[in-house]
Protein backbone atom coordinates (compact mmCIF):
# COMPACT_ATOMS: atom_id res chain seq x y z
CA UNK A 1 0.00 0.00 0.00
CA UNK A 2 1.36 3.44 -1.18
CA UNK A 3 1.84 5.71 1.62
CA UNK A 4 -0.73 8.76 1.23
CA UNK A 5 0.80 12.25 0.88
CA UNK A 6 4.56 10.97 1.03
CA UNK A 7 5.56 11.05 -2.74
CA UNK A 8 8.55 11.98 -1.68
CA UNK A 9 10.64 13.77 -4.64
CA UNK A 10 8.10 13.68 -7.32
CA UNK A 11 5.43 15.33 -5.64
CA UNK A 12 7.60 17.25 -3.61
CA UNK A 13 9.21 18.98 -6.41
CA UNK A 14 6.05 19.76 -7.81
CA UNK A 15 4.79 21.68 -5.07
CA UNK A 16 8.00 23.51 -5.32
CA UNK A 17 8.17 24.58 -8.90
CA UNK A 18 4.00 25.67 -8.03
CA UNK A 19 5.42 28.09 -5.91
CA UNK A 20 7.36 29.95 -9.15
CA UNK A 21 5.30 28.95 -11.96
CA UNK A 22 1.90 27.61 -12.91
CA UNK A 23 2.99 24.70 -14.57
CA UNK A 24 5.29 21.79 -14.18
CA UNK A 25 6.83 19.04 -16.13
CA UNK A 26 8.89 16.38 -14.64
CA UNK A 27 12.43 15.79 -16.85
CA UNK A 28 11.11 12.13 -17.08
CA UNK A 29 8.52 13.39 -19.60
CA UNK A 30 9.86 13.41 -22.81
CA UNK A 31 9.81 16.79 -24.40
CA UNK A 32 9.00 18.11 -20.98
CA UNK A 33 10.93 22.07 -22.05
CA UNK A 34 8.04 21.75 -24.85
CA UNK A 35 5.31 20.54 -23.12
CA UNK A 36 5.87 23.20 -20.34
CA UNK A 37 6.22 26.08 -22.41
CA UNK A 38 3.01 25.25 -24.63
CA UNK A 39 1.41 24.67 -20.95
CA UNK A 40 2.53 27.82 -19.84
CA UNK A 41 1.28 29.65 -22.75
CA UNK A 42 -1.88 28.54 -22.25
CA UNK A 43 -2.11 29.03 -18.79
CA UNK A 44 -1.45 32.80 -18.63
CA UNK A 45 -2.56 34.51 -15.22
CA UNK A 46 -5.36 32.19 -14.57
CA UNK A 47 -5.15 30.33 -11.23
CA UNK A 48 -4.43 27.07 -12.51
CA UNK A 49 -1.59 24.57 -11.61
CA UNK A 50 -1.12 22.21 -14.14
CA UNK A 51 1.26 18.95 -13.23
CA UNK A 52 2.39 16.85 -15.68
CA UNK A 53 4.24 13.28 -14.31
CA UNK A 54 5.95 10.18 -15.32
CA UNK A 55 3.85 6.89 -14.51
CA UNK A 56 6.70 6.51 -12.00
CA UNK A 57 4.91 8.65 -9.48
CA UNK A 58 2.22 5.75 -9.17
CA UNK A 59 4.73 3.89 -7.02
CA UNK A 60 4.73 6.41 -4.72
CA UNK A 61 1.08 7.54 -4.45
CA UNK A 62 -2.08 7.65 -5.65
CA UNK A 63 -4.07 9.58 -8.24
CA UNK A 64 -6.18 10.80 -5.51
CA UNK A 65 -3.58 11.46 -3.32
CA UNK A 66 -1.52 13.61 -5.57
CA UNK A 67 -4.34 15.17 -6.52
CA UNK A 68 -5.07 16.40 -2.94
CA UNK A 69 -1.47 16.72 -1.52
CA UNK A 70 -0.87 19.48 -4.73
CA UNK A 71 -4.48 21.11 -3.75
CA UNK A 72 -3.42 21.39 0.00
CA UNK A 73 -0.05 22.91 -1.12
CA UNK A 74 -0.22 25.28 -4.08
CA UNK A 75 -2.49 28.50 -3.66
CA UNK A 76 -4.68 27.76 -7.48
CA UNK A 77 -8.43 27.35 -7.64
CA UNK A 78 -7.84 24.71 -10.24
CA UNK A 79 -5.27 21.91 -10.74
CA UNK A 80 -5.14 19.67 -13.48
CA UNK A 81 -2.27 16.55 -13.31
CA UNK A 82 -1.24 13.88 -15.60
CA UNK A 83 0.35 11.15 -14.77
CA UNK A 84 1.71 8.73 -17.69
CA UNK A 85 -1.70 8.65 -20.12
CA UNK A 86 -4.28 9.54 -17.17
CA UNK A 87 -6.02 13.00 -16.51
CA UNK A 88 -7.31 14.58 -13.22
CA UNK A 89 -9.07 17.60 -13.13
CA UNK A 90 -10.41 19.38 -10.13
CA UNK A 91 -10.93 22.58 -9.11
CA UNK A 92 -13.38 25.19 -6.78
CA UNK A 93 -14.17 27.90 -8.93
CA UNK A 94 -16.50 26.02 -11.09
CA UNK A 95 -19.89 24.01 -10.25
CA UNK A 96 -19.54 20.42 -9.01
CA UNK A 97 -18.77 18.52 -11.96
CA UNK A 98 -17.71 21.12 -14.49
CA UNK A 99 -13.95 20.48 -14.45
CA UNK A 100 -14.68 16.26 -14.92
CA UNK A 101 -16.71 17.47 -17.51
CA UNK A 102 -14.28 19.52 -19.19
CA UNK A 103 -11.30 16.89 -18.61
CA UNK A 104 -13.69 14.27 -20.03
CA UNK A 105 -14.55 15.58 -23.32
CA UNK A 106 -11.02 16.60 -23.94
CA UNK A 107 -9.93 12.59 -22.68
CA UNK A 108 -12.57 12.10 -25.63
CA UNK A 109 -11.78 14.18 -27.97
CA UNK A 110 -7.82 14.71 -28.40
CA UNK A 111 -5.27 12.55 -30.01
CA UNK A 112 -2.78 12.76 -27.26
CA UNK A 113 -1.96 13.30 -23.91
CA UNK A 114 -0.51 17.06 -25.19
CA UNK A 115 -3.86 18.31 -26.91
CA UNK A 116 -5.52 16.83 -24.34
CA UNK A 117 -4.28 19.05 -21.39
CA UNK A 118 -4.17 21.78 -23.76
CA UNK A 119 -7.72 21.61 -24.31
CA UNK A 120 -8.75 20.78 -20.96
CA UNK A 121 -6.66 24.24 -19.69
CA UNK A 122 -8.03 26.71 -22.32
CA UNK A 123 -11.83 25.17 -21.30
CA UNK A 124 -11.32 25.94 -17.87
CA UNK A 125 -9.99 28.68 -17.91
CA UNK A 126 -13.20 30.22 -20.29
CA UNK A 127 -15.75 28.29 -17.92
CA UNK A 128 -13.84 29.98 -15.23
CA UNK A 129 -14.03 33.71 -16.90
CA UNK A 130 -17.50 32.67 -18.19
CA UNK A 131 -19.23 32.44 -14.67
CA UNK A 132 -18.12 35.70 -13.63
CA UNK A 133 -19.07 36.74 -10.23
CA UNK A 134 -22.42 33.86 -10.14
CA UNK A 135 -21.15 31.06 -11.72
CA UNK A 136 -18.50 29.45 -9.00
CA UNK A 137 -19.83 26.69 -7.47
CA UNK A 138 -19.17 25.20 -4.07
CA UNK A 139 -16.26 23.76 -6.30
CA UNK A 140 -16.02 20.50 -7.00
CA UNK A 141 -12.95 18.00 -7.79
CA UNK A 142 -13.51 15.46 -10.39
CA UNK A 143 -10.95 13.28 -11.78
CA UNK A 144 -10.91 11.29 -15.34
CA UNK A 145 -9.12 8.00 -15.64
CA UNK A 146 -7.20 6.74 -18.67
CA UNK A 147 -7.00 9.64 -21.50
CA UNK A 148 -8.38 8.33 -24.50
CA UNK A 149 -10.57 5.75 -22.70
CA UNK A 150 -13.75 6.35 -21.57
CA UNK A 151 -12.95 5.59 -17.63
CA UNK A 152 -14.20 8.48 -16.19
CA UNK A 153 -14.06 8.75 -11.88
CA UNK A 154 -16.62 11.53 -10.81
CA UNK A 155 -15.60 13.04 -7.07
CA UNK A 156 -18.26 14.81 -5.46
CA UNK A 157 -17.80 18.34 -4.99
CA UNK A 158 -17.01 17.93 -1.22
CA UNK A 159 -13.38 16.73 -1.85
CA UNK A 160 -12.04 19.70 -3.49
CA UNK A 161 -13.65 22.06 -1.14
CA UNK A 162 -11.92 18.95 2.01
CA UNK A 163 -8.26 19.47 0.76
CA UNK A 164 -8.55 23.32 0.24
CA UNK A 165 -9.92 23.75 3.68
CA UNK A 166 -7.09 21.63 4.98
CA UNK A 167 -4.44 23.84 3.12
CA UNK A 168 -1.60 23.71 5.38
CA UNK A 169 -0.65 27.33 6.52
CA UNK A 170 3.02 26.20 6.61
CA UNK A 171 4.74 23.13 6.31
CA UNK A 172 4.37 21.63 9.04
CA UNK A 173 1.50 18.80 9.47
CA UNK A 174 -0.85 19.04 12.93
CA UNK A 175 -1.41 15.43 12.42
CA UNK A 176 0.16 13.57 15.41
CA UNK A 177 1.74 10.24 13.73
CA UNK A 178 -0.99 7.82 14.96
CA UNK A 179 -3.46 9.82 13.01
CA UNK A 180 -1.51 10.79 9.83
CA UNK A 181 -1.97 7.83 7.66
CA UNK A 182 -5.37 6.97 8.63
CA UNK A 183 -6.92 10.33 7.86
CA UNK A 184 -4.61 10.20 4.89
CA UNK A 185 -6.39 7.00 3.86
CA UNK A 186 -9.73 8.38 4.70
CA UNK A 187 -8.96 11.16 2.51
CA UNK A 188 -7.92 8.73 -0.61
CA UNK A 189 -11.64 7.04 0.16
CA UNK A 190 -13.49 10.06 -0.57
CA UNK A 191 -12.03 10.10 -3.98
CA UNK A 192 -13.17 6.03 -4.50
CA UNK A 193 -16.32 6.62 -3.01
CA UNK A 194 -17.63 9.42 -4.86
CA UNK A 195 -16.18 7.25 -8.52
CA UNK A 196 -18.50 4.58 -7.21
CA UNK A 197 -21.29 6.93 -6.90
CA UNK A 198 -21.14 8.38 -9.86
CA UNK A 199 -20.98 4.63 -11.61
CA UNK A 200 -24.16 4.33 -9.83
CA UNK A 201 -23.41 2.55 -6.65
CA UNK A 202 -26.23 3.48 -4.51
CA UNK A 203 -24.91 5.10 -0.99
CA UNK A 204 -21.41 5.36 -2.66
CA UNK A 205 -22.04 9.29 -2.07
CA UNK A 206 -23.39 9.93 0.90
CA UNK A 207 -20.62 7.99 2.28
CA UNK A 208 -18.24 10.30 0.24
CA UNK A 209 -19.46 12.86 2.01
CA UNK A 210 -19.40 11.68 5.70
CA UNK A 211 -15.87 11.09 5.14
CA UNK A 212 -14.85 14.43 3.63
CA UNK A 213 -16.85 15.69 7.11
CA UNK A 214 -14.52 13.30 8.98
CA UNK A 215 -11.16 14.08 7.46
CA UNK A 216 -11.82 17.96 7.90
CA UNK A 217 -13.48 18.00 11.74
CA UNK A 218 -10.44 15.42 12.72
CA UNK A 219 -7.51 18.23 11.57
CA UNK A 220 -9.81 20.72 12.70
CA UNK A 221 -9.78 19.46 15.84
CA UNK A 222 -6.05 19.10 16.50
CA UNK A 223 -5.35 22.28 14.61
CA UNK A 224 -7.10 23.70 17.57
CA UNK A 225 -5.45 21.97 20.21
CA UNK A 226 -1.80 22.55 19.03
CA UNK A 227 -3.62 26.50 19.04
CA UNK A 228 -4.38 26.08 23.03
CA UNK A 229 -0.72 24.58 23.42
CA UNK A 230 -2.37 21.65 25.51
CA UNK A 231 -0.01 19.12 24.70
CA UNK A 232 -1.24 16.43 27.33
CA UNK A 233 -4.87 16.85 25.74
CA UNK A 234 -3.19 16.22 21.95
CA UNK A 235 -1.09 13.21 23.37
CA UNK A 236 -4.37 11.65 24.55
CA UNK A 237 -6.68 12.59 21.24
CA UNK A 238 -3.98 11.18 18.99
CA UNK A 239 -4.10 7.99 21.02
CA UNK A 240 -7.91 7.99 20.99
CA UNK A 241 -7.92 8.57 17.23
CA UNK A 242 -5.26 6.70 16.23
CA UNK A 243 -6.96 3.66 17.10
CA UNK A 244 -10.54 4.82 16.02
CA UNK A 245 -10.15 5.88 13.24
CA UNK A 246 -7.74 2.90 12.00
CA UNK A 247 -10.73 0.96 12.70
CA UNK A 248 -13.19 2.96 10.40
CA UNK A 249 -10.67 3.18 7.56
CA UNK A 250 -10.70 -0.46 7.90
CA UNK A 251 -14.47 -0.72 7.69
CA UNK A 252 -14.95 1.61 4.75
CA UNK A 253 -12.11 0.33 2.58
CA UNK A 254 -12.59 -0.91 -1.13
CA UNK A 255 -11.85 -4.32 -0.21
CA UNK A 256 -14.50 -3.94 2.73
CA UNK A 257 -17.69 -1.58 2.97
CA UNK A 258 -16.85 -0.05 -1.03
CA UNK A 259 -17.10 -3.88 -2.29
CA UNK A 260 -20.32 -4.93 -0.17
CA UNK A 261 -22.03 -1.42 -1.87
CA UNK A 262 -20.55 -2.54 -5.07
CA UNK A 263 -21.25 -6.30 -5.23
CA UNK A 264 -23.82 -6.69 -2.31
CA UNK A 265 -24.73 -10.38 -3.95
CA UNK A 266 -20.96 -11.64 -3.21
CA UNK A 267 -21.50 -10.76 0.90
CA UNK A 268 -23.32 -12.34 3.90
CA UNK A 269 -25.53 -10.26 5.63
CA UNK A 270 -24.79 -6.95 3.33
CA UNK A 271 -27.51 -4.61 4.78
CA UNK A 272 -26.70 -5.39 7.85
CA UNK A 273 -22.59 -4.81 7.48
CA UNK A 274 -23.37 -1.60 5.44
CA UNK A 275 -26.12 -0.35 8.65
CA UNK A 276 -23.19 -1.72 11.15
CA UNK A 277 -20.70 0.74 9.51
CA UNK A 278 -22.85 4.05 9.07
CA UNK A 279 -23.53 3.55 12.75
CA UNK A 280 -19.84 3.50 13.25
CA UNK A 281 -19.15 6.71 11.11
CA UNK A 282 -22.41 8.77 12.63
CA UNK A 283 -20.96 8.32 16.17
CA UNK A 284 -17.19 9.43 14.75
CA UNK A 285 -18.37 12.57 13.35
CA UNK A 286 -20.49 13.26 16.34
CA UNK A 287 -17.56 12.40 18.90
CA UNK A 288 -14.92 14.71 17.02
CA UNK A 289 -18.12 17.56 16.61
CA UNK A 290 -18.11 17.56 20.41
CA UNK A 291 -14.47 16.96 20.94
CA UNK A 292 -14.23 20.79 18.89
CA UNK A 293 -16.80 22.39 20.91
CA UNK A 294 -14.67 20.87 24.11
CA UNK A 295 -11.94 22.46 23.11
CA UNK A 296 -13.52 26.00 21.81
CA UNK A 297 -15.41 25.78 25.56
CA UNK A 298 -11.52 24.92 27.09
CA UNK A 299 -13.37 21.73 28.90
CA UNK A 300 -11.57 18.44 28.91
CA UNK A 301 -11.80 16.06 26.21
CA UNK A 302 -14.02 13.28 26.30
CA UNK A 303 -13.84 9.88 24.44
CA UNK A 304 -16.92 7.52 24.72
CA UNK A 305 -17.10 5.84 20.91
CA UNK A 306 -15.44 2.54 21.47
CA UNK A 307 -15.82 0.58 17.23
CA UNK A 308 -15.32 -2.91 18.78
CA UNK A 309 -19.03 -3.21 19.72
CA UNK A 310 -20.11 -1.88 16.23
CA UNK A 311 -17.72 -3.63 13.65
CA UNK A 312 -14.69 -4.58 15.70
CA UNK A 313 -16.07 -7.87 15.79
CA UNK A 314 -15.76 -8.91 12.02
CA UNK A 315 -12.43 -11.21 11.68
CA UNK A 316 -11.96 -9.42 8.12
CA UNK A 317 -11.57 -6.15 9.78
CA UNK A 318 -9.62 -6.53 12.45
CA UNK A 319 -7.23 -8.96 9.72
CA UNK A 320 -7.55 -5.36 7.72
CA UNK A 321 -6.33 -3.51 10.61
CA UNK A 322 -2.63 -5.94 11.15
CA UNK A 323 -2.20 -5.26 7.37
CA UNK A 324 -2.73 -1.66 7.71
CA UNK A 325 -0.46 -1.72 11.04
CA UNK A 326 2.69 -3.43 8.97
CA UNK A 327 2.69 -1.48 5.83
CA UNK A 328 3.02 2.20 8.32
CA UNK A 329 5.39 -0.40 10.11
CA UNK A 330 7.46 -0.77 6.98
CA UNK A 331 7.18 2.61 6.02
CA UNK A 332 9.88 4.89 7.23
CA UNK A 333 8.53 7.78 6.15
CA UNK A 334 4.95 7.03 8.09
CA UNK A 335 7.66 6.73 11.46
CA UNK A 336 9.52 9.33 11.36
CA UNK A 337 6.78 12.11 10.24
């Protein structure tokens, strides 16, 4: 399993050139000095960041991931990112949808990865002039799969809005290390969830949504505690949440609650797994909710969602959970931070 959010080099020097430029090319590419100037060209002063990798970077994250690691860490309204023959589009100055749309026809309609980004920038970027001071939705990320192939991987319009909330104000993380790579994972869920939906896997959404709300109240929450400087309070909400929410990634990955919405024939009891789950994510959200208002109200923390009475007691989860355990085991990037 790919460590979320630690492409480390590839993704790293994207965010970097971001910082200098609008566009960037890795030297794997070939005829990335080409590529980047057309980009560039196109680009102009619109607030677009427009990535272009090697398929290499898929050993190091995923599409997802990159996707929201560059929206966290570059100031545009709209990034678009290749990787090999795939596109991604996403952005918040559009309505939900309207960038997947755009990437989509352009996946459809060009005869190469280059005309394809080319068109997909110069569409934006008139949608984006086009709806004025009215037409900016809540901004939605959408990301299309497989340019020249009609794979297309809808993400509702929560995610973009998720990762640009969670913008880091410097580079420092305020995820304590127990919480890091499951709220990374949760994060790379949204984006699966939301393809499933729009594929028409009923529920797909809503759980999209619950997670974006998870992943955003969860950094909220210790964003606000490193603010009071209660480092005893921290120490004992990254314990709490390490562990809880390890056990709802567990429940709502693809190989678990994503497959039983998907192929609800091939499971025992699926109405029944899927209610045991939403149970499980409803009393999250509510217990980090109150955790917040704790902290705004400078009251102690309290932690009374235990997941071993809900779903802890499924042998595929908790086998889920030791899997999960030795890949951030193995991972030295996951131990040191």
């Amino acid at each position: 399993m790919p460590h979320p959010f630690d492409a480390a080099g590839y993704v790293d020097d994207a965010v970097g050139a971001l910082a200098h430029s609008n566009v960037y090319v890795s030297p794997e590419v070939g005829g990335s000095t080409q590529l980047a100037h057309a980009l560039e060209q196109q680009v102009g002063d619109a607030s677009i960041g427009v990535v272009v990798f090697s398929t290499n970077v898929e050993l190091e994250a995923s599409d997802a991931q990159i996707l929201a690691e560059l929206a966290e860490s570059t100031p545009y309204e709209t990034i678009v990112v290749a990787v090999g023959d795939d596109l991604f589009a996403g952005s918040r100055a559009l309505p939900a949808g309207e960038a997947m749309r755009i990437a989509n026809e352009a996946e459809q309609s060009a005869g190469s990865l280059d005309e394809a980004l080319s068109q997909t920038v110069q569409q934006i970027t008139a949608a984006t002039a086009g709806a004025g001071d009215g037409g900016g939705g809540d901004g939605g990320l959408a990301i299309g799969l497989g340019v020249g192939v009609a794979v297309i991987v809808a993400l509702a319009a929560a995610t973009l809005t998720t990762v640009l909330a969670l913008r880091r104000r410097t580079r420092q993380r305020p995820l304590p290390d127990p919480v890091r790579s499951s709220i990374a994972r949760l994060r790379a869920l949204v984006g699966e969830y939301s393809g499933a939906a729009a594929r028409g896997t009923q529920q797909a959404g809503e759980f999209a949504g619950e997670i974006s709300g998870i992943v955003t109240n969860t950094t909220e929450l210790f964003v606000r505690l490193g603010r009071r400087g209660d480092e005893a309070q921290r120490a004992m909400a990254a314990v709490e949440y390490g562990d809880t929410l390890r056990k709802l990634a567990a429940a709502l990955d693809r190989d678990y609650l994503l497959d039983i919405l998907t192929h609800p024939n091939l499971w025992d009891d699926p109405a029944e797994r899927v209610r045991e789950v939403r149970d499980s994510v409803t009393a999250v959200q509510t217990e980090i909710v109150d955790n917040i208002r704790q902290v705004n109200a400078r009251r102690g923390l309290l932690f009374q969602v235990s997941l071993d009475g809900m779903i802890g007691r499924r042998k595929e989860l908790r086998e889920w959970e030791r899997e999960f355990d030795r890949a951030a085991d193995d991972d030295p990037v996951a131990r040191d931070g």
